[in-house]
N, C-alpha and C. Protein backbone atom coordinates (compact mmCIF):
# COMPACT_ATOMS: atom_id res chain seq x y z
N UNK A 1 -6.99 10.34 8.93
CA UNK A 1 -6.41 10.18 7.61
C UNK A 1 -7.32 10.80 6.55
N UNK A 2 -8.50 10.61 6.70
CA UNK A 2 -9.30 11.16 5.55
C UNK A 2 -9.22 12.51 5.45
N UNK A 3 -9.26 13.63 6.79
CA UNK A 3 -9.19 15.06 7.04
C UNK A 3 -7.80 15.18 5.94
N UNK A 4 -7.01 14.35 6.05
CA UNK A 4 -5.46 14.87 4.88
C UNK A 4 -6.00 14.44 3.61
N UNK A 5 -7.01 13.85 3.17
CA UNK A 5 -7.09 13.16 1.85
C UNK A 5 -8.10 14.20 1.49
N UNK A 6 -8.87 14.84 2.26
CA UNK A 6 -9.94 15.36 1.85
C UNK A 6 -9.62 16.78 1.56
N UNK A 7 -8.46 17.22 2.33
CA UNK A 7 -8.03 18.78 1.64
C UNK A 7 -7.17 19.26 0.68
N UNK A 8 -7.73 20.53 -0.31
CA UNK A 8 -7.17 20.44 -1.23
C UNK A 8 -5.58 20.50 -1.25
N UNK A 9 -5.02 19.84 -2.19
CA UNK A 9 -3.79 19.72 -2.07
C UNK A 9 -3.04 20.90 -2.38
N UNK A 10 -2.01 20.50 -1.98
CA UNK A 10 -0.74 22.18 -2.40
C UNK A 10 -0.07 22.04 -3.53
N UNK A 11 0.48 23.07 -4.29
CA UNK A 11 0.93 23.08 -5.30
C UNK A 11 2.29 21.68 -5.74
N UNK A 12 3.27 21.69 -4.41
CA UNK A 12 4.11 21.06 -4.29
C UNK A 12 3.92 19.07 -4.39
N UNK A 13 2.36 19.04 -4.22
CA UNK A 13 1.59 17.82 -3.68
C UNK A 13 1.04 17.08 -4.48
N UNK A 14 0.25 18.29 -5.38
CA UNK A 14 -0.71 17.92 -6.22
C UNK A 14 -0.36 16.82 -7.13
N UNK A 15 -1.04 15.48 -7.56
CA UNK A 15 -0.56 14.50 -8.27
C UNK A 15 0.13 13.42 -7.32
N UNK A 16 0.53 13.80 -6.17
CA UNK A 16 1.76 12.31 -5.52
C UNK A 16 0.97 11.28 -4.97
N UNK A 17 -0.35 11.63 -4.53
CA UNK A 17 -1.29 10.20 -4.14
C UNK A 17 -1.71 9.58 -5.43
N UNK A 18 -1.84 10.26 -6.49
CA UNK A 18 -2.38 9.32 -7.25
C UNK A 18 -0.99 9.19 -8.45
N UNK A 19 0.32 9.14 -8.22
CA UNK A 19 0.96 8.89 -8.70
C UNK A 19 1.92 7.39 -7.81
N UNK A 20 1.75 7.93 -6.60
CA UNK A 20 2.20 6.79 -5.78
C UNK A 20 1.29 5.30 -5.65
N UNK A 21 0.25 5.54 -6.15
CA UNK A 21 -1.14 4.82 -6.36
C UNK A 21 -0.83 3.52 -7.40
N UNK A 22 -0.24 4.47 -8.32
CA UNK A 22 -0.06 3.90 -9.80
C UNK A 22 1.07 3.26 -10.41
N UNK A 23 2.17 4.01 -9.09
CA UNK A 23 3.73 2.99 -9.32
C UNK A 23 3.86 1.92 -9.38
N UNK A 24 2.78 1.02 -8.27
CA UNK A 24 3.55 -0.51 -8.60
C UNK A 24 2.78 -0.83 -9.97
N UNK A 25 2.28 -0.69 -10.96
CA UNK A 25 1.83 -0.91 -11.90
C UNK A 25 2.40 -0.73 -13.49
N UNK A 26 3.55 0.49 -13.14
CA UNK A 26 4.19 0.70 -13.75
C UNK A 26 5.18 -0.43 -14.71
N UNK A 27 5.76 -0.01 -15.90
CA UNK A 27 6.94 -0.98 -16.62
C UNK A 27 7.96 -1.11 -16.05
N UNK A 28 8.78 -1.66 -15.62
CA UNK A 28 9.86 -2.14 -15.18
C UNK A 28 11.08 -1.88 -16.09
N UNK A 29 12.05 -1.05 -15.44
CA UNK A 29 13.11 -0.81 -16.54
C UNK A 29 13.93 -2.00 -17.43
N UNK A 30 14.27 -1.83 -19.16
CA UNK A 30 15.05 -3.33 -18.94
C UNK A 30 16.70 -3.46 -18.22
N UNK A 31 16.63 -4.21 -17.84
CA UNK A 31 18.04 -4.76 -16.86
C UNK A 31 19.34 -4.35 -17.87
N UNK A 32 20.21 -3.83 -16.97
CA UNK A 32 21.09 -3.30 -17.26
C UNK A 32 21.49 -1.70 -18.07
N UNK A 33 20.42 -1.17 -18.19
CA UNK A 33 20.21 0.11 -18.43
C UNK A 33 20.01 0.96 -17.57
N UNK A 34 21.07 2.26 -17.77
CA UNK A 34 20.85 3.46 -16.57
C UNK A 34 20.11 4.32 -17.30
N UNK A 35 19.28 4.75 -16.33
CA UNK A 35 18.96 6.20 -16.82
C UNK A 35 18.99 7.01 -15.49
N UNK A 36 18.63 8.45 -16.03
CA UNK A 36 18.99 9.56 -14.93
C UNK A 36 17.83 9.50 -13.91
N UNK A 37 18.07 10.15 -13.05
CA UNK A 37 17.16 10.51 -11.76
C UNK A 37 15.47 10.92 -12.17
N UNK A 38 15.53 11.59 -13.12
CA UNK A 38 14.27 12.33 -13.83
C UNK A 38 14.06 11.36 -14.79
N UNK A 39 14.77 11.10 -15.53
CA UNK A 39 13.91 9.55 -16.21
C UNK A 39 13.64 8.38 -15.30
N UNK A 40 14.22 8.12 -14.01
CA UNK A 40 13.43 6.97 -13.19
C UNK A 40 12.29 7.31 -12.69
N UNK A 41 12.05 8.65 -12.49
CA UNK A 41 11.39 9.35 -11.57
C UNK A 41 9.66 9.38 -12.16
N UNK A 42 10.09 10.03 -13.43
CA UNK A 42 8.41 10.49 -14.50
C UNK A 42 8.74 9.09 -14.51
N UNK A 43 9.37 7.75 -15.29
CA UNK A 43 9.06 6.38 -15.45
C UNK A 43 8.06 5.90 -14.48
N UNK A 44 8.44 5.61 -13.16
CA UNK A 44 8.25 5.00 -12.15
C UNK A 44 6.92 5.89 -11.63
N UNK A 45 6.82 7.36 -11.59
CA UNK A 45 5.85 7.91 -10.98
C UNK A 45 4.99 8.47 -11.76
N UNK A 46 5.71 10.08 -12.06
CA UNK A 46 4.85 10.82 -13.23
C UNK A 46 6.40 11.99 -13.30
N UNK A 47 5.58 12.83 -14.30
CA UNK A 47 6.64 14.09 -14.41
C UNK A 47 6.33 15.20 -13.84
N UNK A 48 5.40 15.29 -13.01
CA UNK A 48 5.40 16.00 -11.64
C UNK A 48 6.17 15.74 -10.63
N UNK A 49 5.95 14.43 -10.15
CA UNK A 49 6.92 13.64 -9.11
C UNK A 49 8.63 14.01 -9.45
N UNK A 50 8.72 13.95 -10.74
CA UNK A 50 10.00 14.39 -11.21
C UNK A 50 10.73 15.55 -11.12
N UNK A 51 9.58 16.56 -11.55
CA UNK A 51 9.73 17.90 -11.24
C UNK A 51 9.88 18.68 -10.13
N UNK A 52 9.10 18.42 -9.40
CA UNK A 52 8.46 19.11 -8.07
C UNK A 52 9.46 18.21 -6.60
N UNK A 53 9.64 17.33 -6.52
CA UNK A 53 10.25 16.01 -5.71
C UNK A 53 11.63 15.93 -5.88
N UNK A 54 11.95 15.10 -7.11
CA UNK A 54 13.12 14.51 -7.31
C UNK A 54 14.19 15.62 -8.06
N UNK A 55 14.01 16.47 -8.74
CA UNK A 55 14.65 17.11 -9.83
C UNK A 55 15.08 18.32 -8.07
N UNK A 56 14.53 19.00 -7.27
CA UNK A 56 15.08 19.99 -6.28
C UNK A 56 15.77 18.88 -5.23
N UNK A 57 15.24 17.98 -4.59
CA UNK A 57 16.33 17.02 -4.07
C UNK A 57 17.73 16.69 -4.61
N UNK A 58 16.97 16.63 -5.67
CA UNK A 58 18.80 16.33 -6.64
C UNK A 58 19.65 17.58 -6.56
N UNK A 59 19.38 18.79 -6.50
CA UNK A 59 19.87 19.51 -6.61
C UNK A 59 20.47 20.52 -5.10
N UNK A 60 19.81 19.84 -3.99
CA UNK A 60 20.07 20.03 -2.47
C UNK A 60 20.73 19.12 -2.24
N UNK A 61 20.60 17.75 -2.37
CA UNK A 61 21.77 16.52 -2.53
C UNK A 61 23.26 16.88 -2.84
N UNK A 62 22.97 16.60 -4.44
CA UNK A 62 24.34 16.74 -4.92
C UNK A 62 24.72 18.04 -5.65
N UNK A 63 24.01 18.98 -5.62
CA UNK A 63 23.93 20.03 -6.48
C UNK A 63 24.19 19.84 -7.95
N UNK A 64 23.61 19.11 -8.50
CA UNK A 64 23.43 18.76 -9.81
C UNK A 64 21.87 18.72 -10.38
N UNK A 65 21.71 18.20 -11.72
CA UNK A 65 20.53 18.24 -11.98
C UNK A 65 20.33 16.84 -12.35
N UNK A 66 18.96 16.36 -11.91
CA UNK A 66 18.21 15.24 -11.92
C UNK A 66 17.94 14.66 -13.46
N UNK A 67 18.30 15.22 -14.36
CA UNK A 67 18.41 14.71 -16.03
C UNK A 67 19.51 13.87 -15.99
N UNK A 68 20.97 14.79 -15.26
CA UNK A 68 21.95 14.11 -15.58
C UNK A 68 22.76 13.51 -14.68
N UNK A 69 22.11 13.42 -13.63
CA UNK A 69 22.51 12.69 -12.71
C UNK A 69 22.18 10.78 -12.57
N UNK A 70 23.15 10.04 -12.24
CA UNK A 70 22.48 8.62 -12.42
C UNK A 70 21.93 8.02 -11.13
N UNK A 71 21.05 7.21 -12.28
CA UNK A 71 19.91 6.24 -10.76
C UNK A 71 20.69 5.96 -9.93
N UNK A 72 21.63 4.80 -10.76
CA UNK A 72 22.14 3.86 -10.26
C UNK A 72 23.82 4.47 -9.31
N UNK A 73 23.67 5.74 -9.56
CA UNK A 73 24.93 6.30 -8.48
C UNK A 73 24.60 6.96 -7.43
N UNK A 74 23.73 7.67 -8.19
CA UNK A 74 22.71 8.35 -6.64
C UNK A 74 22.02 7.82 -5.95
N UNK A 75 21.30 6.91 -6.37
CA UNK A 75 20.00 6.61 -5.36
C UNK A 75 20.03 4.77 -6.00
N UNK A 76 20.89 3.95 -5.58
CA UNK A 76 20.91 2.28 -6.13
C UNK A 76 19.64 1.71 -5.11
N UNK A 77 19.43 2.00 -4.23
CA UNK A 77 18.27 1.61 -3.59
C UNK A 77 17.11 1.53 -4.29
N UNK A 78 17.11 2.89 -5.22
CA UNK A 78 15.53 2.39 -6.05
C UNK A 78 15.67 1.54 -6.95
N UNK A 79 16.87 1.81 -7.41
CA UNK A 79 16.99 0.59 -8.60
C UNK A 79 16.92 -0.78 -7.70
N UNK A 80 17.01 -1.28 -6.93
CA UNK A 80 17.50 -2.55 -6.13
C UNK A 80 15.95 -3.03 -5.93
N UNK A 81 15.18 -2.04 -5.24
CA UNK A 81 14.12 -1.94 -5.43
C UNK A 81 12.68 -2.29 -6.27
N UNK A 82 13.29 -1.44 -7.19
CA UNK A 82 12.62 -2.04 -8.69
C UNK A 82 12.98 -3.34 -9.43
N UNK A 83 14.16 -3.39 -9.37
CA UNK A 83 14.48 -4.88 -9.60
C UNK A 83 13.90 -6.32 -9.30
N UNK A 84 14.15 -5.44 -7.74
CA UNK A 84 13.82 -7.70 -6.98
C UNK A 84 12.39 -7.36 -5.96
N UNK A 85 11.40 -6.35 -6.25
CA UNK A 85 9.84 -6.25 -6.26
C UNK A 85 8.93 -5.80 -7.15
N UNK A 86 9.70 -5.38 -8.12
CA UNK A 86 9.10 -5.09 -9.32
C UNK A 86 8.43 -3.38 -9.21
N UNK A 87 8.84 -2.79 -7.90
CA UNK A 87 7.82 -1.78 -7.78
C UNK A 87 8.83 -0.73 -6.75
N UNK A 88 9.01 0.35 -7.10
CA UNK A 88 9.57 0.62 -5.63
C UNK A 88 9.17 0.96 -4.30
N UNK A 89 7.86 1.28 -4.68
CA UNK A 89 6.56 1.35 -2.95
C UNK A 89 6.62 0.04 -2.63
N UNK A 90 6.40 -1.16 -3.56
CA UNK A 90 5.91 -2.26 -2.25
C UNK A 90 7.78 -2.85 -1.95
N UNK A 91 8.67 -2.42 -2.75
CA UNK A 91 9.81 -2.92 -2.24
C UNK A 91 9.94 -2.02 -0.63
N UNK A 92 9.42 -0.81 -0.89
CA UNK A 92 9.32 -0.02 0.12
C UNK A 92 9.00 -1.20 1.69
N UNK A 93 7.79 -1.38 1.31
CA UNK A 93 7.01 -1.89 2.72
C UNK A 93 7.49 -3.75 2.65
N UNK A 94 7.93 -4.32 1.89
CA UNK A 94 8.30 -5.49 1.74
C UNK A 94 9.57 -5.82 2.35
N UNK A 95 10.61 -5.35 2.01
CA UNK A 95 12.51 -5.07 1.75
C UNK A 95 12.56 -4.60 3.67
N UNK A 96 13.18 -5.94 4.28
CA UNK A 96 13.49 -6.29 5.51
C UNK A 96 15.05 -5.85 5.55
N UNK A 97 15.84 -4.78 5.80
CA UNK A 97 17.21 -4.95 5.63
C UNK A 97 17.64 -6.01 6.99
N UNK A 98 18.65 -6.15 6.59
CA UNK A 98 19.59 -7.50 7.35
C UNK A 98 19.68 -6.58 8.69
N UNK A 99 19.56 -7.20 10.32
CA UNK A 99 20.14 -6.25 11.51
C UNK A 99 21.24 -6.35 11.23
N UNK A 100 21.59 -4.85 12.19
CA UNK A 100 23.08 -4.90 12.45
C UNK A 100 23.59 -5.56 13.98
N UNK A 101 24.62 -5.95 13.76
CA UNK A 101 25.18 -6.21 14.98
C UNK A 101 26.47 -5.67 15.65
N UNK A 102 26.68 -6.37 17.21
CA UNK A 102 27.96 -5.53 17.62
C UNK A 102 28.66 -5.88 16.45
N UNK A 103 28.97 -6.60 15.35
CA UNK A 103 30.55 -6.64 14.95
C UNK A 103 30.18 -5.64 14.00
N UNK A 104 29.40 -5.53 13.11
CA UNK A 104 29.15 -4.47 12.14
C UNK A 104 30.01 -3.06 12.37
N UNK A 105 31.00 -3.07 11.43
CA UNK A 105 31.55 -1.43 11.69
C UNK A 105 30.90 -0.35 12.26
N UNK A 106 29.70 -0.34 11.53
CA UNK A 106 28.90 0.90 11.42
C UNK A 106 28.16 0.95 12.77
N UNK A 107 27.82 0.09 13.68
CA UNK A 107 27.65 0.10 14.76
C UNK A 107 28.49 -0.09 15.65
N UNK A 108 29.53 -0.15 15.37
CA UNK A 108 30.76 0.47 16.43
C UNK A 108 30.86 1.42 16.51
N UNK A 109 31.43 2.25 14.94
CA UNK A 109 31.48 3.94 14.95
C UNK A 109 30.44 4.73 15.71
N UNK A 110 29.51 4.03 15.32
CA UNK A 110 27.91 5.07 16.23
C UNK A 110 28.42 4.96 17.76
N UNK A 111 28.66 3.31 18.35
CA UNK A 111 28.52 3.74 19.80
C UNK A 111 30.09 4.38 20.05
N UNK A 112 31.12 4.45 19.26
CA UNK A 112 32.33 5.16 19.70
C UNK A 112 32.16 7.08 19.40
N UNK A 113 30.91 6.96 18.50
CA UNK A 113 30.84 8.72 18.71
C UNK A 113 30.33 8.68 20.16
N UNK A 114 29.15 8.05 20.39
CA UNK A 114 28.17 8.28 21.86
C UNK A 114 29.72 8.26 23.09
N UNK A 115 30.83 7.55 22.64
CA UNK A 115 31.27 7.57 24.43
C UNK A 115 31.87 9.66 24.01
């Protein structure tokens, strides 16, 4: 791990350890307000993270742009996230989703593609 920490970073890189560092520390949006992909993004991270990360995803995603695209339509996970851990990294490593089971749709469809 240190050999990756210790080399210089790439253009695409530069800033995300010590922006991911600094997220859970961050303000917490107030409740019930959307904002776009690029305002959760510089909020929550920096405006690198925004730039370089989230703003070309958005645009391989949905082919739109990350200004005007919404949190809360595109990506409700971070908001859900930020909400009920206050952070979206430790909701990351915290946030247990529910198993699925045989009755679950979505694990039917999977094993009815496999037959």
């Amino acid at each position: 791990a240190w050999e990756l920490l210790s080399q210089p970073a790439s253009p695409a890189t530069r800033g995300l350890l010590s922006a991911v560092v600094r997220e859970p520390f961050r303000p917490r949006r107030p409740r019930g307000e959307d904002e776009s992909v690029f305002e959760f993004g510089e909020r929550r991270f920096s405006r690198a993270v925004a730039q370089q990360l989230l703003d070309p995803m958005c645009h391989g995603i949905f082919a739109g742009d990350a200004r005007a695209l919404s949190v809360n339509a595109c990506f409700p996970i971070l908001r859900d996230l930020e909400e009920k851990y206050g952070s979206v990294l430790l909701g990351m490593l915290l946030h247990r989703p529910a198993p699925r089971t045989w009755a679950d749709p979505r694990t039917r469809r999977v094993i009815a593609q496999m037959k």
